[in-house]
C-alpha atoms as a PDB file:
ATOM      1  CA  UNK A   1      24.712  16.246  18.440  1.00  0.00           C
ATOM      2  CA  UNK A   2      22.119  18.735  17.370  1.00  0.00           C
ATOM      3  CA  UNK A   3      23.516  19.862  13.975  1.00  0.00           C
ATOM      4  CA  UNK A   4      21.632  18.703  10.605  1.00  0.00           C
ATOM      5  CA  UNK A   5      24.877  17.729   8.704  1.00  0.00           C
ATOM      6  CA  UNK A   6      25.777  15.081  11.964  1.00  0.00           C
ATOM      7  CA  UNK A   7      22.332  12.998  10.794  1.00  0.00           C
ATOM      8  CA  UNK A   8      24.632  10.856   8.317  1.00  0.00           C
ATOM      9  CA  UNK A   9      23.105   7.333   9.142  1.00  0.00           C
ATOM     10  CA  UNK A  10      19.603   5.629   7.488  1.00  0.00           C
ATOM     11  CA  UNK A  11      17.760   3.981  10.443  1.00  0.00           C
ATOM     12  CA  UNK A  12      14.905   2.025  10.775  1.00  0.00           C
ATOM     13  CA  UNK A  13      12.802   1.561  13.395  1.00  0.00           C
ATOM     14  CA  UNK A  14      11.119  -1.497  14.000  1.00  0.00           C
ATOM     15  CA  UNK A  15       7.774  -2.457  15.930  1.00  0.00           C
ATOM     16  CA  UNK A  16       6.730  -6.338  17.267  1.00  0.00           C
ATOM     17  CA  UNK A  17       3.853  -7.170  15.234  1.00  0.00           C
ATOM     18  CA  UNK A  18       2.073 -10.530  15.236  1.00  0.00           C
ATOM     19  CA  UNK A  19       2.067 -11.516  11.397  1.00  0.00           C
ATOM     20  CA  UNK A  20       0.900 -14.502   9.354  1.00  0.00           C
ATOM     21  CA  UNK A  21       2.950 -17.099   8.929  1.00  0.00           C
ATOM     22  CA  UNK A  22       1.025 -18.157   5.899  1.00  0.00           C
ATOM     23  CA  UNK A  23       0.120 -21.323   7.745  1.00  0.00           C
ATOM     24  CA  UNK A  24      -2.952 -20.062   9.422  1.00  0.00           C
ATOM     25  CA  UNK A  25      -0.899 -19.314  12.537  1.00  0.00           C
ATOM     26  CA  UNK A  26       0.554 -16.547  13.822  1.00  0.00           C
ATOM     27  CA  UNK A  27       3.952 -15.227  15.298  1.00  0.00           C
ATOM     28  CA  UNK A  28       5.899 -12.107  16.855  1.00  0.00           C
ATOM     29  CA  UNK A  29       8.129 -10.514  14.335  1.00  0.00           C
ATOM     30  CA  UNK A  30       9.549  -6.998  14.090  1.00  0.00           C
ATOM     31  CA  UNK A  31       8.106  -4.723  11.368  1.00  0.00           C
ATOM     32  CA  UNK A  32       9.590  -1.632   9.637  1.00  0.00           C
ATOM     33  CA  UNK A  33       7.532   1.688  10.635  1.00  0.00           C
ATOM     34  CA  UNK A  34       9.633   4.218   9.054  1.00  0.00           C
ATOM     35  CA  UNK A  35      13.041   5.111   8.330  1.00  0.00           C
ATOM     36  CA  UNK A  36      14.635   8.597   9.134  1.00  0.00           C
ATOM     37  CA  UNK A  37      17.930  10.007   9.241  1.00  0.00           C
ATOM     38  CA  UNK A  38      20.107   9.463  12.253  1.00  0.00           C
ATOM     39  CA  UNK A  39      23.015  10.666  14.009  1.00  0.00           C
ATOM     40  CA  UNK A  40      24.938   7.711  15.702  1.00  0.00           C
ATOM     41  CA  UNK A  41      27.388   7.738  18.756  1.00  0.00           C
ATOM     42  CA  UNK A  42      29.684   4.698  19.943  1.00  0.00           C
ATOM     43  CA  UNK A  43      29.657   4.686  23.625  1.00  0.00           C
ATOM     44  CA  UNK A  44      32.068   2.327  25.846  1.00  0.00           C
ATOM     45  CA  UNK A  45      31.473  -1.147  25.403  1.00  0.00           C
ATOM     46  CA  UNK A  46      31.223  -3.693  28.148  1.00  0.00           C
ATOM     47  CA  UNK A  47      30.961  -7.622  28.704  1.00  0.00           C
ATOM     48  CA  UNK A  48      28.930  -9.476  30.622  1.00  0.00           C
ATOM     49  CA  UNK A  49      28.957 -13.074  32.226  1.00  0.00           C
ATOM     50  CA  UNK A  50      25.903 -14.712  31.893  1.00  0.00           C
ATOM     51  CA  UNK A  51      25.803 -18.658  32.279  1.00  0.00           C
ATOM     52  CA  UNK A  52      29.504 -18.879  32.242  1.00  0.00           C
ATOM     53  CA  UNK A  53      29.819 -17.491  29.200  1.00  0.00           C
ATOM     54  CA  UNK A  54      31.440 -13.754  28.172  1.00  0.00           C
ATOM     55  CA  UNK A  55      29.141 -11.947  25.855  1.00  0.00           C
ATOM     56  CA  UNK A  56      30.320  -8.290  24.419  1.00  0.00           C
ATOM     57  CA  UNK A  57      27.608  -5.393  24.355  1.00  0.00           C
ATOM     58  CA  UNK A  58      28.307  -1.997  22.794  1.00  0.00           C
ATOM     59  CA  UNK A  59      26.060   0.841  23.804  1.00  0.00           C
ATOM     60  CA  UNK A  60      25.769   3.914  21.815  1.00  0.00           C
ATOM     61  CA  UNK A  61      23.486   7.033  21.720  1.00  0.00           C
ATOM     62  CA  UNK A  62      21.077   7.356  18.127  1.00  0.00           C
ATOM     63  CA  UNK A  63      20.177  10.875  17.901  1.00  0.00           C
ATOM     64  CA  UNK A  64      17.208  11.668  16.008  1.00  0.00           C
ATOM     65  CA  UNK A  65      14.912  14.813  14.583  1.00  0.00           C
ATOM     66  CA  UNK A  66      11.793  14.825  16.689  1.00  0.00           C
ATOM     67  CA  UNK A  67       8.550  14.229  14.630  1.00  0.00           C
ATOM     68  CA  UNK A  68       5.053  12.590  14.717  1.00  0.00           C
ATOM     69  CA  UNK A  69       7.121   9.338  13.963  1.00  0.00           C
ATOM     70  CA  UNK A  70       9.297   9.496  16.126  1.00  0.00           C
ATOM     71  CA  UNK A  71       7.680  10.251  18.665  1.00  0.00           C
ATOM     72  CA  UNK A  72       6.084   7.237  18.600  1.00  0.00           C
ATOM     73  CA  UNK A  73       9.047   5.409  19.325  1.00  0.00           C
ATOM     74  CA  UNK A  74       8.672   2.857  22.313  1.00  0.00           C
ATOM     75  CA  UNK A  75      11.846   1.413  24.340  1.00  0.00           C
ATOM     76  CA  UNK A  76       9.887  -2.311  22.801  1.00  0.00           C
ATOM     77  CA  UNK A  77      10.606  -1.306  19.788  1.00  0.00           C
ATOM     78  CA  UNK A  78      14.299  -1.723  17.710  1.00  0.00           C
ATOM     79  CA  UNK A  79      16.278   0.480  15.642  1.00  0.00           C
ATOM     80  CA  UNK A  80      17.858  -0.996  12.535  1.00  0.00           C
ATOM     81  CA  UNK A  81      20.774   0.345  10.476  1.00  0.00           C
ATOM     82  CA  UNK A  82      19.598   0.184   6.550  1.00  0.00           C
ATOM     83  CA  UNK A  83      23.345  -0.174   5.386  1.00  0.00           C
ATOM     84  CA  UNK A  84      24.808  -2.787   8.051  1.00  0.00           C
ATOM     85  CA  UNK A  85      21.268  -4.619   8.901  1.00  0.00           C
ATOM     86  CA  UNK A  86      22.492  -4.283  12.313  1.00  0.00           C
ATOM     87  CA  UNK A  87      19.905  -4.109  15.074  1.00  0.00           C
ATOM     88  CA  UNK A  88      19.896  -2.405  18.690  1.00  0.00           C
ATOM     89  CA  UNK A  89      17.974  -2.684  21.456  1.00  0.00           C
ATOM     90  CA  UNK A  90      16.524   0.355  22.082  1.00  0.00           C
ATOM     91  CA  UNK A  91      16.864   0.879  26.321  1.00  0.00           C
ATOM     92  CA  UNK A  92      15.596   4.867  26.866  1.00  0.00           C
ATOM     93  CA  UNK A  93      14.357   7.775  25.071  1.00  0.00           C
ATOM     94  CA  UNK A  94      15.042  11.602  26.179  1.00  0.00           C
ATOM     95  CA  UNK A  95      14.948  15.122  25.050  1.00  0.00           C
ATOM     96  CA  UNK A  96      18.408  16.268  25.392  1.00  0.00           C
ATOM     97  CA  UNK A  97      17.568  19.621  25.777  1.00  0.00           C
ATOM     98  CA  UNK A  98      13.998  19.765  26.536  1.00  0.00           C
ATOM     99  CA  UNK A  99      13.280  21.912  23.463  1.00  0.00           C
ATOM    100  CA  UNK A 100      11.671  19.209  21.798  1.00  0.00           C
ATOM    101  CA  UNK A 101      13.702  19.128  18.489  1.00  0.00           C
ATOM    102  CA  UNK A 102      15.633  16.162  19.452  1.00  0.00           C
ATOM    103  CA  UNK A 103      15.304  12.525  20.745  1.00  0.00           C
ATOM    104  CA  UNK A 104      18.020  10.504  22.186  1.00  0.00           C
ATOM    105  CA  UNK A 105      17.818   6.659  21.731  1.00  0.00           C
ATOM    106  CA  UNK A 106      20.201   5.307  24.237  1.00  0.00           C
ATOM    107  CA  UNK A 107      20.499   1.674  22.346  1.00  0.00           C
ATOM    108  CA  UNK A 108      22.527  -1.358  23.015  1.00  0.00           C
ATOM    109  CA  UNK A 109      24.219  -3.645  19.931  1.00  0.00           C
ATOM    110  CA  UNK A 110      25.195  -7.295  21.139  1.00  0.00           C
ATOM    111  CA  UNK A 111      22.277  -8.189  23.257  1.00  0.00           C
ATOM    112  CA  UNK A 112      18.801 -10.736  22.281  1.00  0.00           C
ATOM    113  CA  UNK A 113      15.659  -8.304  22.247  1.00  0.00           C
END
């Protein structure tokens, strides 16, 4: 996916960031860095057993423009779809074609962070 007109989805990417909880403590929450325009890709879905119990993950590839701000994106961090509020766990990053104009987030949907 390395045509403009494919880049159809709003996604933001989110950083853990110890905030204030406004009690004079602290705690880990994710915080918005930016929001750019995304292409995204359903892969084949899977399920796991974990403590006896059958949980459904769906990966799928987020393809995004390559820029100072997103190249800062870490596999800690989480992508966020602005229309859904869905969040994925973002698991690599690569350069499809090793031109640089292009990131690949392979992400997974279903899983805790």
């Amino acid at each position: 996916m390395s045509q403009a007109g494919a880049l159809r989805h709003r996604i933001a990417f989110d950083r853990r960031e110890d905030v204030d909880d406004g009690y004079g403590n602290t705690q880990s929450e994710f915080v918005e860095q930016f929001v750019v325009w995304a292409g995204v890709e359903a892969r084949f879905g899977g399920e796991t057993v974990t403590a006896a119990r059958l949980s459904g993950q769906q990966p799928l590839t987020i393809t995004v423009r390559r820029s100072e701000q997103t190249a800062r994106i870490k596999t800690d961090w989480q992508a966020r779809d602005t229309r859904t509020g869905e969040t994925y766990n973002i698991r690599s990053i690569a350069d499809p074609t090793d031109a640089g104009a292009f990131l690949e987030l392979l992400c997974q949907a279903g899983v805790a962070t």
